[in-house]
Each structure stands twice: as C-alpha cells, then as structure tokens.
C-alpha atoms as a PDB file:
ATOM      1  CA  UNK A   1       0.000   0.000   0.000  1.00  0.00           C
ATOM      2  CA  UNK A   2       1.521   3.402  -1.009  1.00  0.00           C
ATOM      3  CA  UNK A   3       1.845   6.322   1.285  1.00  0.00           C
ATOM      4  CA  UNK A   4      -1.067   8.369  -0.338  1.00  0.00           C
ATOM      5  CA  UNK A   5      -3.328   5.527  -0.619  1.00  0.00           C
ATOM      6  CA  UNK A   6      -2.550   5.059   3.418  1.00  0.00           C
ATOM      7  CA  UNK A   7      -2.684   8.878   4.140  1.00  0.00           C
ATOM      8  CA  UNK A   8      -6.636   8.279   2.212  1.00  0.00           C
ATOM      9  CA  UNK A   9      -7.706   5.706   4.173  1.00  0.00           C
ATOM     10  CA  UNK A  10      -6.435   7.212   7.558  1.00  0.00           C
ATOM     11  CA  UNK A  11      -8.323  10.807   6.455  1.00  0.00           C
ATOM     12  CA  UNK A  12     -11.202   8.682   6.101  1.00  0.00           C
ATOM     13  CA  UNK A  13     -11.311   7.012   9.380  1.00  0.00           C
ATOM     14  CA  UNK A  14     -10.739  10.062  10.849  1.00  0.00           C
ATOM     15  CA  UNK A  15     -14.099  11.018   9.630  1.00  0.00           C
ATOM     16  CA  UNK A  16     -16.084   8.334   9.737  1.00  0.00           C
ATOM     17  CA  UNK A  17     -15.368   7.187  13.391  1.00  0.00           C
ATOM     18  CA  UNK A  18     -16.153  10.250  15.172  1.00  0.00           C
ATOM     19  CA  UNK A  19     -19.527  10.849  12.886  1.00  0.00           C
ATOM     20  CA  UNK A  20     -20.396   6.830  13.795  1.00  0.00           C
ATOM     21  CA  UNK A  21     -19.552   7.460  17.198  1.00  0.00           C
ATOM     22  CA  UNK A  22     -21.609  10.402  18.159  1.00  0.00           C
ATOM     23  CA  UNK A  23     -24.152   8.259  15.969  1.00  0.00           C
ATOM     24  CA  UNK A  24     -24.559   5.605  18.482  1.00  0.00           C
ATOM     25  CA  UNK A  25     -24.770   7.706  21.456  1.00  0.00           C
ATOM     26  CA  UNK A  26     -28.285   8.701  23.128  1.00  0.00           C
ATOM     27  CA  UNK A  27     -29.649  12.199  22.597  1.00  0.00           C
ATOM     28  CA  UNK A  28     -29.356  14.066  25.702  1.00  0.00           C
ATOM     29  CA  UNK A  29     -32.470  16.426  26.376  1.00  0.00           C
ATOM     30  CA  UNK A  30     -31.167  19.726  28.042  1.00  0.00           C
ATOM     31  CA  UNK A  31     -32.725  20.298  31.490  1.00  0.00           C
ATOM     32  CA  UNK A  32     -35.927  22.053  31.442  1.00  0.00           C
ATOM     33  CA  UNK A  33     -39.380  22.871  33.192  1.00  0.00           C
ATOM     34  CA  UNK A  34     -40.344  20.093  31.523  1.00  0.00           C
ATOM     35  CA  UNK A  35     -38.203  17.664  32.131  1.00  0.00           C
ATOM     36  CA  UNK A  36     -36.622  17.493  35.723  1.00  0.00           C
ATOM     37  CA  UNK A  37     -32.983  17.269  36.424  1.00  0.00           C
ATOM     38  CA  UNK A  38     -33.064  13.773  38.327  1.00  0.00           C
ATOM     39  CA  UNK A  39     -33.143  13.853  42.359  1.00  0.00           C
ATOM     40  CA  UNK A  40     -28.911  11.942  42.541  1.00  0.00           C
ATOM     41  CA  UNK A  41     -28.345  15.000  40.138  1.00  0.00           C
ATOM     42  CA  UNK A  42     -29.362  17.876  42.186  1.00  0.00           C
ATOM     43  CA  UNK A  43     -27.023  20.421  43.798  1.00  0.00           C
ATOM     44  CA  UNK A  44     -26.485  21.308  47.256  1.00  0.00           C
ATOM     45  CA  UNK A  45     -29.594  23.587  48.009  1.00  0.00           C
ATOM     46  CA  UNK A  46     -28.639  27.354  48.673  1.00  0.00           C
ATOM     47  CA  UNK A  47     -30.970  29.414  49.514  1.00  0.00           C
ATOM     48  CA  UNK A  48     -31.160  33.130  49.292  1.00  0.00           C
ATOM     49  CA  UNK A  49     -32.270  33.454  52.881  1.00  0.00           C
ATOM     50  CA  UNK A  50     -31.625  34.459  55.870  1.00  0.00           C
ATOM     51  CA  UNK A  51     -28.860  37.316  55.108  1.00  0.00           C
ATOM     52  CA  UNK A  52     -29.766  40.340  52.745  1.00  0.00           C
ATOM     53  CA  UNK A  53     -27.477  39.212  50.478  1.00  0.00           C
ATOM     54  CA  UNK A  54     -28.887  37.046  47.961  1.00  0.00           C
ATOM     55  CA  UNK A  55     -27.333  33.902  46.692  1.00  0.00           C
ATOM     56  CA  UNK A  56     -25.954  33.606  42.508  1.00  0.00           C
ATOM     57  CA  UNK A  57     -27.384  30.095  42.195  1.00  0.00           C
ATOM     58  CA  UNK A  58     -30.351  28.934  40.695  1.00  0.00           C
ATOM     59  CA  UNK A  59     -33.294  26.328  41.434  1.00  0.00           C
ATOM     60  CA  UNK A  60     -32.248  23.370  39.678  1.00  0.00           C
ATOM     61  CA  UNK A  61     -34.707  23.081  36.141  1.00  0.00           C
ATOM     62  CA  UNK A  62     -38.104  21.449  36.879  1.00  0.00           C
ATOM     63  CA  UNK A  63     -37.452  21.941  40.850  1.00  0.00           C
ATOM     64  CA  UNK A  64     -39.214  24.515  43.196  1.00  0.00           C
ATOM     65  CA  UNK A  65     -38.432  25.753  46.313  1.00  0.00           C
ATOM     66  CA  UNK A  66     -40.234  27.490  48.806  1.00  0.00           C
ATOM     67  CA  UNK A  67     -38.521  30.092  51.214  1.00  0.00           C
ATOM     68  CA  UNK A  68     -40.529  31.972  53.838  1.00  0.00           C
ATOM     69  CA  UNK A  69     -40.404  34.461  56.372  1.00  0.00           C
ATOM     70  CA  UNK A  70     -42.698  32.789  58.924  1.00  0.00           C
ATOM     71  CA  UNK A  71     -42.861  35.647  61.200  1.00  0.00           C
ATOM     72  CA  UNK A  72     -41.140  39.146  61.154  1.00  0.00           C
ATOM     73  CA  UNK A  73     -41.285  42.490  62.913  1.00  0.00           C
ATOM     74  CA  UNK A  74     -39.904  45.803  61.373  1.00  0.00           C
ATOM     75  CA  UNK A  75     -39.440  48.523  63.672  1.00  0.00           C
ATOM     76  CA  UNK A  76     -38.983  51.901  61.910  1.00  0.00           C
ATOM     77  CA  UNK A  77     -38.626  55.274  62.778  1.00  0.00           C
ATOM     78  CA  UNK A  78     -38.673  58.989  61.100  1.00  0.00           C
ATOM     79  CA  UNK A  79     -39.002  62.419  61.879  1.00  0.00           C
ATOM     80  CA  UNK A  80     -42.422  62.522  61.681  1.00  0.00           C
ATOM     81  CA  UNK A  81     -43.733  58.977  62.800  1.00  0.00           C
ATOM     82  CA  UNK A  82     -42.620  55.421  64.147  1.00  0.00           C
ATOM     83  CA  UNK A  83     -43.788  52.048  62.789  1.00  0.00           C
ATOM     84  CA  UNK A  84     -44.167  48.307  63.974  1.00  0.00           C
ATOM     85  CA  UNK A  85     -45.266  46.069  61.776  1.00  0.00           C
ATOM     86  CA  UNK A  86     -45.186  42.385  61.670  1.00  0.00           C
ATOM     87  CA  UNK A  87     -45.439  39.879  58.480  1.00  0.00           C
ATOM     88  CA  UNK A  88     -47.113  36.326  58.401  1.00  0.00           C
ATOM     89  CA  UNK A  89     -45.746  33.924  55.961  1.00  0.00           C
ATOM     90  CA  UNK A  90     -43.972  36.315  53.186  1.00  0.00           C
ATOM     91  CA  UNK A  91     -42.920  34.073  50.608  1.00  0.00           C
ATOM     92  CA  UNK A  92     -40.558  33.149  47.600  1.00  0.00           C
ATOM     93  CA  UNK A  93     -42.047  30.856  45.927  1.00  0.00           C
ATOM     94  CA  UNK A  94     -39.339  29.878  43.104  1.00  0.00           C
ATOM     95  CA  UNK A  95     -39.239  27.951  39.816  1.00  0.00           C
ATOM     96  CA  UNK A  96     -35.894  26.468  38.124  1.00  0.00           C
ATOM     97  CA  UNK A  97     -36.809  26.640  34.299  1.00  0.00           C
ATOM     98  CA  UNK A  98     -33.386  26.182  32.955  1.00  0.00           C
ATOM     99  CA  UNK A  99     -30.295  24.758  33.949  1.00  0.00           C
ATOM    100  CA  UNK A 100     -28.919  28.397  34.670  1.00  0.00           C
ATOM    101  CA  UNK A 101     -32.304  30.540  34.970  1.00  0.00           C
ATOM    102  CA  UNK A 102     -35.244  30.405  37.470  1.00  0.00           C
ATOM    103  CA  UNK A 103     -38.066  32.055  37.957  1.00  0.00           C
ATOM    104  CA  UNK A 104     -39.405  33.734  41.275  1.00  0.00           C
ATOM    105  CA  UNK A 105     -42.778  34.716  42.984  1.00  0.00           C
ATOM    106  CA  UNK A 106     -43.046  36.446  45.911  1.00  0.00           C
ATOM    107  CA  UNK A 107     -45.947  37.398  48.298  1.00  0.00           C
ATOM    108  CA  UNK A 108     -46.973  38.676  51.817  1.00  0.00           C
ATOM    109  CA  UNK A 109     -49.689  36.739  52.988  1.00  0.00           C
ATOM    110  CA  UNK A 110     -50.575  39.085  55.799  1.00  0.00           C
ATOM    111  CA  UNK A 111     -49.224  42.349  57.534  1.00  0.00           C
ATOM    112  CA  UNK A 112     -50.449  43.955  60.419  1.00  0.00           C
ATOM    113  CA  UNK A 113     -49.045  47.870  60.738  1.00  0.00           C
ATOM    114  CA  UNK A 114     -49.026  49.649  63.739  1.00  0.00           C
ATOM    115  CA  UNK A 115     -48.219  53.672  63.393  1.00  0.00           C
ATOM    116  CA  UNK A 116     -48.435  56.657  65.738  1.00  0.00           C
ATOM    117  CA  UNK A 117     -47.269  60.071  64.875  1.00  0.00           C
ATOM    118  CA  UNK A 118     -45.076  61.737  66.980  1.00  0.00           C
ATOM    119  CA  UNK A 119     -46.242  65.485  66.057  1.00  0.00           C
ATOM    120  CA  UNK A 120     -49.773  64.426  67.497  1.00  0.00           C
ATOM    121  CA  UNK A 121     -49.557  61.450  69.650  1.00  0.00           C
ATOM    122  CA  UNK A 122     -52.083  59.744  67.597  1.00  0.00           C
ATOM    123  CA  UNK A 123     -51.799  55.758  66.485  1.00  0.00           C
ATOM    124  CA  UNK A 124     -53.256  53.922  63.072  1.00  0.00           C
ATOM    125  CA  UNK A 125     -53.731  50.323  62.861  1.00  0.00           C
ATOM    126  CA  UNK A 126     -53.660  48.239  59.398  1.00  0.00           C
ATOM    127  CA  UNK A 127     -54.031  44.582  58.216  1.00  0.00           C
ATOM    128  CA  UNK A 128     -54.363  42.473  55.604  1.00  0.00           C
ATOM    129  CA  UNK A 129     -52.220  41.153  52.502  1.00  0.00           C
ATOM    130  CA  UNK A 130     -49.197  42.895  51.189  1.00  0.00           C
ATOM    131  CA  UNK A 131     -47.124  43.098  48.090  1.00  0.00           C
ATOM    132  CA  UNK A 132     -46.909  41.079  44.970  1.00  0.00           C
ATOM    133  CA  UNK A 133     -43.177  40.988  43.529  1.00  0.00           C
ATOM    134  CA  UNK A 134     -41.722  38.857  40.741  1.00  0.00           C
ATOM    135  CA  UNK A 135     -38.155  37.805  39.842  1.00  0.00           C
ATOM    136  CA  UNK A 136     -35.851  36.442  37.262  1.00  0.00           C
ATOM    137  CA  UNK A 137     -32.874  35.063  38.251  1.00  0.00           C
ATOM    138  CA  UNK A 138     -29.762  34.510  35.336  1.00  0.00           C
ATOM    139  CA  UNK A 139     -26.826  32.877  36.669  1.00  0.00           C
ATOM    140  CA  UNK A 140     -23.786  33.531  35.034  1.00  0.00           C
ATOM    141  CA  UNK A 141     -21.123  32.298  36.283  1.00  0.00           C
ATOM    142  CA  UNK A 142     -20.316  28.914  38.820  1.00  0.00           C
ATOM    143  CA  UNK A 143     -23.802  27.737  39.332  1.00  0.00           C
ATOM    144  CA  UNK A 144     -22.641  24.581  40.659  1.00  0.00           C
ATOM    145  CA  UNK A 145     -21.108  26.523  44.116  1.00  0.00           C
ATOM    146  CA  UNK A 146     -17.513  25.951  43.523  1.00  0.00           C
ATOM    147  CA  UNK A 147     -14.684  29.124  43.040  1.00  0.00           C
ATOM    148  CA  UNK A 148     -16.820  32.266  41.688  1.00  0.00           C
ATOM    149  CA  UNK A 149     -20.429  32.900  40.965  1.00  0.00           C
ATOM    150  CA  UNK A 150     -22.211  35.518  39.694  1.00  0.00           C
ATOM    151  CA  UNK A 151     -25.510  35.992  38.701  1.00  0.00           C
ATOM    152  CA  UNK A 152     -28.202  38.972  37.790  1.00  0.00           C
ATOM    153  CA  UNK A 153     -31.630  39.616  39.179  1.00  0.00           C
ATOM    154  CA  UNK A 154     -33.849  42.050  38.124  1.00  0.00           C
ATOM    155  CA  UNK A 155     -37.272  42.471  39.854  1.00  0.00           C
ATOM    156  CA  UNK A 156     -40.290  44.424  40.166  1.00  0.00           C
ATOM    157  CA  UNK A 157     -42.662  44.705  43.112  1.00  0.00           C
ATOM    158  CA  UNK A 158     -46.317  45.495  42.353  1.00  0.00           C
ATOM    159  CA  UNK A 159     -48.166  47.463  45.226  1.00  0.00           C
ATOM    160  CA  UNK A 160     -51.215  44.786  46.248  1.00  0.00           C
ATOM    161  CA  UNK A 161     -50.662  45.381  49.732  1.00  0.00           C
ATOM    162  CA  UNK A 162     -53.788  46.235  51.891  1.00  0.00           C
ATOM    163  CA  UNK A 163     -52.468  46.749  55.045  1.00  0.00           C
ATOM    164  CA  UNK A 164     -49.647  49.492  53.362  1.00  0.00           C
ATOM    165  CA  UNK A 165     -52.142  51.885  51.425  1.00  0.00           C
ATOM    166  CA  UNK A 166     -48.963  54.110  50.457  1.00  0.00           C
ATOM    167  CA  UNK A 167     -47.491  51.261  48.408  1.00  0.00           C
ATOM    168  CA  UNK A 168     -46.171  51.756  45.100  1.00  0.00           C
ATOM    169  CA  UNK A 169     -44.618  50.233  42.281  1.00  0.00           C
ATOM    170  CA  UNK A 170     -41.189  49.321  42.755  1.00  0.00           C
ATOM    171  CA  UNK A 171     -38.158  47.491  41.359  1.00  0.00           C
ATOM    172  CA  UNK A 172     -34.305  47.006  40.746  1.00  0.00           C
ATOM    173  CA  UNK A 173     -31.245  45.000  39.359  1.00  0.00           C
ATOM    174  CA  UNK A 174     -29.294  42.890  42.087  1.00  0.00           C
ATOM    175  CA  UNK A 175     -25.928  41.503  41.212  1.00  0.00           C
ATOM    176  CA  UNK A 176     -24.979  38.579  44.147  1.00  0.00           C
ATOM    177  CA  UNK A 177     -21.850  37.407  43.826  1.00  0.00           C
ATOM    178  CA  UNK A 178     -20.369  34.417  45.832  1.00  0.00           C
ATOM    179  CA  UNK A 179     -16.623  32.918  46.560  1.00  0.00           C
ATOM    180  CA  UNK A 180     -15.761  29.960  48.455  1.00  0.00           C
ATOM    181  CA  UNK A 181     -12.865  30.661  50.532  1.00  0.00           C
ATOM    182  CA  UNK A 182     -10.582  28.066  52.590  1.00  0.00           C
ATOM    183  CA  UNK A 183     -11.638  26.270  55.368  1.00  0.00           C
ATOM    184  CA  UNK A 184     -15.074  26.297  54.144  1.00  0.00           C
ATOM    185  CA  UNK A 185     -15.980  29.536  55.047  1.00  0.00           C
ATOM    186  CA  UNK A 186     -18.426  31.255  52.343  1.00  0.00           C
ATOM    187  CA  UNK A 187     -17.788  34.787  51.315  1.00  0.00           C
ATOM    188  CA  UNK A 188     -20.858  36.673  49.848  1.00  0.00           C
ATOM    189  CA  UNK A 189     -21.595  40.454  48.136  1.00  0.00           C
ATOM    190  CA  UNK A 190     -24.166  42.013  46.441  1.00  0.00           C
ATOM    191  CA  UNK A 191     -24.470  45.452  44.338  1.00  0.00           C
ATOM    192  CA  UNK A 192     -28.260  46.382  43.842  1.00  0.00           C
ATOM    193  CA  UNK A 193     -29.683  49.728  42.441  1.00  0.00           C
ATOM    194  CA  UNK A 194     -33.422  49.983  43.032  1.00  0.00           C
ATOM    195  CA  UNK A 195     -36.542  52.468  42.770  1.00  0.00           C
ATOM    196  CA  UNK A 196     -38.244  52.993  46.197  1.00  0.00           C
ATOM    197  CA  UNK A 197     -41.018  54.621  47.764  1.00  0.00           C
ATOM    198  CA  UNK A 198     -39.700  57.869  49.904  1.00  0.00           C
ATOM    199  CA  UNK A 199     -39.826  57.573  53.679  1.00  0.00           C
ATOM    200  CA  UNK A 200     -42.627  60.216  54.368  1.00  0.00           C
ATOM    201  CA  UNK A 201     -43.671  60.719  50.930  1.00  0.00           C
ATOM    202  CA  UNK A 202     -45.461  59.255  48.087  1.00  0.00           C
ATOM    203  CA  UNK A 203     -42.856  59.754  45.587  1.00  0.00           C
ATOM    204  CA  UNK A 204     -39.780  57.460  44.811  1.00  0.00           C
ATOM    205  CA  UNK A 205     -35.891  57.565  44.613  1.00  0.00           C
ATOM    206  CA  UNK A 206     -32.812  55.494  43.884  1.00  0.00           C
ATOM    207  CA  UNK A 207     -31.141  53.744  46.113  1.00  0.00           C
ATOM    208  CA  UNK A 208     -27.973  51.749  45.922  1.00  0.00           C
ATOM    209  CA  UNK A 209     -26.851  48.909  48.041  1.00  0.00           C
ATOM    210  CA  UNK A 210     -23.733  46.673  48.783  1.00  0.00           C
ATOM    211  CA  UNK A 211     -23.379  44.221  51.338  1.00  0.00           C
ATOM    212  CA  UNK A 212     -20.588  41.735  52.586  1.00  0.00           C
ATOM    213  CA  UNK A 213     -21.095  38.462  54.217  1.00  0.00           C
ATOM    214  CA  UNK A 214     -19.367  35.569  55.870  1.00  0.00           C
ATOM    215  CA  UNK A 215     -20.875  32.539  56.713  1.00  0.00           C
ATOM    216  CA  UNK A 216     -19.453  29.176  58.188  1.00  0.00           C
ATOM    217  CA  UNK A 217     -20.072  25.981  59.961  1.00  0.00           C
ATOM    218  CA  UNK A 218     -20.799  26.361  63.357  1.00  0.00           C
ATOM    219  CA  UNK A 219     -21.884  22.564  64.340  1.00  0.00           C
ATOM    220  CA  UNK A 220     -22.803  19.915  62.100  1.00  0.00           C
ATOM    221  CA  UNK A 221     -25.817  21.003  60.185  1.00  0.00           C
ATOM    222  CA  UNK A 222     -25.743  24.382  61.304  1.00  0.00           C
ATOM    223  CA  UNK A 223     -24.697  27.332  60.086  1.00  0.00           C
ATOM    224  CA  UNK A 224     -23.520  31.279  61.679  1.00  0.00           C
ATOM    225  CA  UNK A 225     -23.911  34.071  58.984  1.00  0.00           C
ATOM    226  CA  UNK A 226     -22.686  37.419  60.020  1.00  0.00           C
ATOM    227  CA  UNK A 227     -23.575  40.456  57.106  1.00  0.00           C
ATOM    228  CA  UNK A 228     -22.891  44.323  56.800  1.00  0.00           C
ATOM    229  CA  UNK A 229     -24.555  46.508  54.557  1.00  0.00           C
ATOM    230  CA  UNK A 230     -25.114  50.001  53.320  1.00  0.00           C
ATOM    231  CA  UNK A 231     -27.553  51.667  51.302  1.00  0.00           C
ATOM    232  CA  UNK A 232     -27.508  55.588  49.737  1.00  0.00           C
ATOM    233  CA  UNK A 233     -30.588  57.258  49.013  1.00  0.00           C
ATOM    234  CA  UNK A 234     -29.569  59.579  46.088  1.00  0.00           C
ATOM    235  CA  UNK A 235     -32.570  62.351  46.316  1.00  0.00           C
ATOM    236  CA  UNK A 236     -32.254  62.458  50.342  1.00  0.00           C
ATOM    237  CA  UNK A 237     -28.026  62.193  50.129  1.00  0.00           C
ATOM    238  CA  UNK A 238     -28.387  59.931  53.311  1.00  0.00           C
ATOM    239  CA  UNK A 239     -26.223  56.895  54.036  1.00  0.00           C
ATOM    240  CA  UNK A 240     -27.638  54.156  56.127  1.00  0.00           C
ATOM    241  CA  UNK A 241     -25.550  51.122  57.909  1.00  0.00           C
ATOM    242  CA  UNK A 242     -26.840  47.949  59.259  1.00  0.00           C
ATOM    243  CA  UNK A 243     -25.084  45.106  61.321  1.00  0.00           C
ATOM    244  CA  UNK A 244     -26.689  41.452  61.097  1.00  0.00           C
ATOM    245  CA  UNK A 245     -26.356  38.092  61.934  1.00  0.00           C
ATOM    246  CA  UNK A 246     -28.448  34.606  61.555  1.00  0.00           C
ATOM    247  CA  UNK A 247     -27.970  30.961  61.983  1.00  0.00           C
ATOM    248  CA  UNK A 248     -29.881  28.422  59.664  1.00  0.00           C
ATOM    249  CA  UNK A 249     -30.259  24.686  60.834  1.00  0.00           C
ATOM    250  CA  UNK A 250     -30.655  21.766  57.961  1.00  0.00           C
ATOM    251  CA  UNK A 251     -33.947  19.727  60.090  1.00  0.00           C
ATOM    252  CA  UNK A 252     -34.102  17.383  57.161  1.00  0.00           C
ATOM    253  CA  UNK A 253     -32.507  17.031  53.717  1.00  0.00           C
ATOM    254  CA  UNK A 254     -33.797  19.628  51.610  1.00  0.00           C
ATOM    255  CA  UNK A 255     -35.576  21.802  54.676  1.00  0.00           C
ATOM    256  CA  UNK A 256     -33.994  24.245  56.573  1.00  0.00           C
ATOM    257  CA  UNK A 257     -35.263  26.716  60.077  1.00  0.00           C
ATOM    258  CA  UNK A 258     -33.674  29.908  60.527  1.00  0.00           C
ATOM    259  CA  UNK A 259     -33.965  32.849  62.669  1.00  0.00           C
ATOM    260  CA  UNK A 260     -31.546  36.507  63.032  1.00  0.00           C
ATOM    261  CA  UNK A 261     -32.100  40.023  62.726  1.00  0.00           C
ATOM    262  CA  UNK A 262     -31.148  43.023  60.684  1.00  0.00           C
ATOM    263  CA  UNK A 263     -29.897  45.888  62.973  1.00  0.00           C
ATOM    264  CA  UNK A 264     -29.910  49.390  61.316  1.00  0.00           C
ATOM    265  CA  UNK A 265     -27.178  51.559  62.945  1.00  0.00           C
ATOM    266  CA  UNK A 266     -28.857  55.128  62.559  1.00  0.00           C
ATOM    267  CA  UNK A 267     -31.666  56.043  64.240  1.00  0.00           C
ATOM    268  CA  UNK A 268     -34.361  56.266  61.606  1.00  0.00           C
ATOM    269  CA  UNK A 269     -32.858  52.750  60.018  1.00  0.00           C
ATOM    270  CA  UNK A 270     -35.095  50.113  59.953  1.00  0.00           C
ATOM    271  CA  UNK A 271     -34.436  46.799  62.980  1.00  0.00           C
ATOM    272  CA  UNK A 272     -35.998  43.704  61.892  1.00  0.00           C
ATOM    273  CA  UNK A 273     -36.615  40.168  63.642  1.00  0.00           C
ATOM    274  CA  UNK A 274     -37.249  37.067  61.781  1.00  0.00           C
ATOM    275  CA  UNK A 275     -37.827  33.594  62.008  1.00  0.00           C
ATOM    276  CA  UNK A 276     -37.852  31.894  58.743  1.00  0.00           C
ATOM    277  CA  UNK A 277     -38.273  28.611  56.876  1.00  0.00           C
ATOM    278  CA  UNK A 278     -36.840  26.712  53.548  1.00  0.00           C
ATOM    279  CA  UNK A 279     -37.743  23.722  51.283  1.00  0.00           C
ATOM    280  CA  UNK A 280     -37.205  22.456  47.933  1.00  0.00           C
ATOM    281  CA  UNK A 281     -38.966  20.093  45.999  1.00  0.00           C
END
C-alpha cells in the first residue's frame, strides 16, 4: 500500500469514526421545566435566605423551592412617625426553568401595621395582605457553588398590599456574587440599584446597596452568617448602615429553620426580627 493511498484511508477514518460514534450515542435532552434534572443530580440547596445578600445560584430546572419568612417584625422610625409592623408567611415561591435561569414569585400573605405620629400622639392600625413581587434570576457564572459565581436579578414589586395603602410600584437589578474561601468559610456580596417609595412621601428615589457576608459551619448542620450593609438614598443624600447576623439549621434534607435580625445603625434605620423557613422540591 503506497503512502497516499494510506494517508486516504487514515483521512477517512478520521471522519467516519467520530460521525459513527456520536451516531450511536443517546440524545441528551437539556434540562428544562419540563423535564426534571433527576433527584442523585441535584445540587447542594442554597438558599437566598436568611442574610440580605442574595445567593448567585439557581433552582435546579423542573425543581421549586419554597422560602418563607414565617414571622417578622420591622421597627422603623422617622421624623415625623414610628412604625411596627409584623409579616405572616412572606414568601418566595421559586421555579428552576433552565439549567442556569429560574423564575421567582413572591408574596406577603398578611401584615399587620401599627403607626403613631409623633407630632400628634395619635396611632393607626392596618391589616391584611401585602405586596406582589416577581423575579428572574440569570446565573452567570459557577452555578454549581464551587470558586466564583455571579448571577443577575432584576425584579419588580407590584403594590397589592392592603395593610400598606402608600405602596407603590417598585423594582431594581441585584448583582450577588459568591466565593468559596478556605476552610469552608463562604464569602458573599451584592451590588443592587433599586426604585423605592420615599420615607414620608409618596414619591420614589434610587437607592444603591452593597453588602458583605461571611458565613461558616458552626456545628454539624448548622450554620452562623454574620452580614454588613449600606444603602444611599440619592434624592435624600443619606447613608444608612446595618449590622446582622443569623444561623440556619438543615432539620431534614432539603428543609432548613432559621432565625436573626437586621440591625440598622442610625436612628431612623429600619431593625428587623425574623424567624424563617426553607424547602425544595
């Protein structure tokens, strides 16, 4: 056999055994709504709860899961009034639809606000459901928790509420980011701009955020998550600092129990207590 003769029949291998290769192997579906990513194929579940900062990983495709504050109380106070008001049940009820992007519903099932003005001494009670607010979450980078991930997550929050009758329309881009450091401690941030109702006002501004947290294993199963944030409220040049911290228990594979608090340094900065609840499906 002479060398081009041999260099023909090697080309033509070359070809034909990839091509009759990837012939014989099974059509893999990409992960969808539609068609589950199998239970031994699931990550780790994250969950963007309890800490401000949200997480950069998605619900894995044709999964839910179902985080919850069970109970919380915001304490808030301004020049011209101070608040209490405490949430039942406000949900995020979330939907992976592809391997990278997940949907997100979220909902205050009821509110109960308690205000008295401090020019007059006089109080106002309200109750009843709250706000409607939908998300989209596109990871972009690490999904699977390991090194760096990045995601984006724009929302909007419609003004349902009936227990808030100065509600408006609201929304905002968040950018979480996440690194996994040595020792496995956790490292999270977040950048968020967002459109929000004014203080003592119906009219909005722009905000900005960015937060830092660390979070690590405490005991087997559960977690300590310490968190600082700022935010900047561009129309009232004000700067606002909070201090929190949380711990978050794994009760059973794929539920979690947490409970912490977000501590506003200023005065007129919002405190809030929680107790809060996790589960995928």
């Amino acid at each position: 056999m002479n060398k081009p003769f041999k260099a023909l029949v090697l080309l033509a291998l070359g070809i034909y055994l990839p091509v009759h290769v990837a012939g014989q192997e099974k059509f893999v579906q990409p992960y969808t709504l539609f068609h589950a990513v199998p239970a031994d194929q699931m990550r780790e579940m994250t969950t963007d709860r309890p800490d401000v900062t949200e997480s950069p990983f998605t619900v894995d495709a044709g999964h839910v899961q179902y985080e919850a504050d069970l109970i919380r109380n915001v304490r808030e106070r301004s020049e011209q009034a101070e608040t209490n008001t405490w949430l039942i049940n406000q949900f995020s009820f979330k939907i992976g639809l592809l391997p990278s992007t997940a949907i997100e519903v979220g909902f205050e099932t009821y509110g109960k606000e308690a205000e008295r003005s401090l020019v007059s001494g006089t109080r106002q009670t309200s109750r009843g459901t709250g706000d409607l607010t939908l998300r989209v979450k596109q990871n972009l980078l690490g999904n699977d928790g390991d090194g760096l991930g990045l995601a984006l997550l724009p929302y909007c929050k419609f003004p349902t509420s009936q227990y808030d009758s100065e509600s408006m329309f609201e929304g905002g881009l968040i950018v979480p980011m996440h690194y996994t450091l040595p020792g496995e401690w956790d490292l999270g941030m977040q950048l968020e701009v967002d459109r929000l109702k004014d203080q003592d006002q119906q009219a909005l501004h722009t905000e900005w955020l960015q937060s830092l947290t660390v979070a690590h294993a405490l005991f087997k199963k559960l977690d300590g998550i310490a968190e600082t944030y700022y935010t900047y409220d561009f129309k009232a040049h004000q700067w606002t600092s909070y201090l929190n911290a949380a711990l978050q228990v794994e009760v059973f594979k794929d539920v979690k129990l947490d409970a912490g608090l977000n501590y506003g340094i200023q005065k007129t900065a919002e405190k809030h207590y929680f107790l809060g609840a996790s589960c995928r499906f």
